[in-house]
Protein backbone atom coordinates (compact mmCIF):
# COMPACT_ATOMS: atom_id res chain seq x y z
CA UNK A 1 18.25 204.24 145.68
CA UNK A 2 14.65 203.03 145.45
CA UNK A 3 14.03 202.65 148.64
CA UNK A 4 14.89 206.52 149.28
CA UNK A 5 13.10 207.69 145.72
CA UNK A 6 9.93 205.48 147.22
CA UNK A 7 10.87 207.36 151.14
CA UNK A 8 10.82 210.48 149.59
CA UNK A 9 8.12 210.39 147.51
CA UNK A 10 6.05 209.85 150.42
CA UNK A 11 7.16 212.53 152.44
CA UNK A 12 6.01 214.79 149.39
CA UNK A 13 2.84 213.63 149.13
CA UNK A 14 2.89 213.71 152.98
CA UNK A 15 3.45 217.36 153.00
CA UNK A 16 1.19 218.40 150.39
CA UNK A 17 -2.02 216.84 152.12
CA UNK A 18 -0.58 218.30 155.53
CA UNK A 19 -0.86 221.65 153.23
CA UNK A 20 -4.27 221.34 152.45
CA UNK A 21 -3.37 220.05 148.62
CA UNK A 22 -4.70 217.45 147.03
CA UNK A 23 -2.20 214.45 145.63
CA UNK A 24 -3.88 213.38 142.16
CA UNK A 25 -2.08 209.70 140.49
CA UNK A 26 -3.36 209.26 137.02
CA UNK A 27 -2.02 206.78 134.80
CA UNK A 28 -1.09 207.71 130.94
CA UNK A 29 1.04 206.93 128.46
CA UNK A 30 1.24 210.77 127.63
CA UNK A 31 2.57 212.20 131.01
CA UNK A 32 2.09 216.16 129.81
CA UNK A 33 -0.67 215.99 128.34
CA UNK A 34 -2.19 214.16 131.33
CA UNK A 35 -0.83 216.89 133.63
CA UNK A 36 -2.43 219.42 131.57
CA UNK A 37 -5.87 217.40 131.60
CA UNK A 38 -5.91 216.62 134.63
CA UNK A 39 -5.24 220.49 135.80
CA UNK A 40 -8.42 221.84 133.48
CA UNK A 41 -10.65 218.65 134.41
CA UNK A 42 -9.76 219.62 138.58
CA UNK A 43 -9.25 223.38 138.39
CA UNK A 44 -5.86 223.17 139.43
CA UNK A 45 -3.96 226.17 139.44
CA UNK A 46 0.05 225.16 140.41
CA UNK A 47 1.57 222.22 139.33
CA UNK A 48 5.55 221.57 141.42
CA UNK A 49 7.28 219.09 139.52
CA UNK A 50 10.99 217.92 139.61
CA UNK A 51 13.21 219.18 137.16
CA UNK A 52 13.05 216.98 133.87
CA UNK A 53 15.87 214.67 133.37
CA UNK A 54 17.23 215.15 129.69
CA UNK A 55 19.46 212.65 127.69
CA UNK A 56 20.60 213.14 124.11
CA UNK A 57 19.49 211.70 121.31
CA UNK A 58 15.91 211.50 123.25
CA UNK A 59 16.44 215.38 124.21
CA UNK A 60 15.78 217.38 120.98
CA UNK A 61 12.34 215.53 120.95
CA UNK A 62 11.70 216.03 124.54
CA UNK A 63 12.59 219.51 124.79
CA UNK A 64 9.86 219.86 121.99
CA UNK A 65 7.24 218.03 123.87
CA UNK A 66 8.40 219.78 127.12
CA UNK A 67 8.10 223.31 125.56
CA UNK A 68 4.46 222.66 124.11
CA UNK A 69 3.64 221.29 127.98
CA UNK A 70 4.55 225.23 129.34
CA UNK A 71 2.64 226.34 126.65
CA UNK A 72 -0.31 224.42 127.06
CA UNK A 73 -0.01 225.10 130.83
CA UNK A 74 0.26 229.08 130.35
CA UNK A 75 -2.22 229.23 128.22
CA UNK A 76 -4.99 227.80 130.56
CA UNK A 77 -3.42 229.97 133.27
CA UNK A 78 -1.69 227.16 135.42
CA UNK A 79 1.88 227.89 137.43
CA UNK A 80 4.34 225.44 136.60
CA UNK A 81 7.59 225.98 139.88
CA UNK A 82 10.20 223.35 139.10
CA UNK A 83 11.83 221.89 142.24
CA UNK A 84 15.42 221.00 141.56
């Protein structure tokens, strides 16, 4: 199951260079606000991101955090499409 995650994971960032994006890897323990960062700091306008994997009890708090992420996103004008 790695292996493939690792396979495919590749092939994304693959694809996005072959699409004239740029792959960015920063390391953080706040992933969202990182994302959000990241996206003012390099002008980025779309962000595609997997759909977010939720698992009660940790859900209530990470449906808070993710809802303040599409805020924060929105407000500085950034696209958020959510692969599933």
């Amino acid at each position: 199951v790695r292996r493939q995650r690792q396979m495919c994971i590749r092939d994304s960032f693959k694809l996005v260079t072959e699409l004239g994006g740029e792959v960015v890897q920063v390391q953080s323990p706040d992933v969202l606000g990182s994302i959000v960062d990241t996206c003012r700091e390099k002008q980025i306008t779309t962000v595609c991101m997997g759909s977010p994997s939720l698992s009660f009890p940790k859900s209530l708090f990470m449906i808070l955090k993710y809802r303040k992420f599409v805020r924060d996103l929105a407000q500085v004008n950034i696209d958020l499409i959510i692969l599933a």
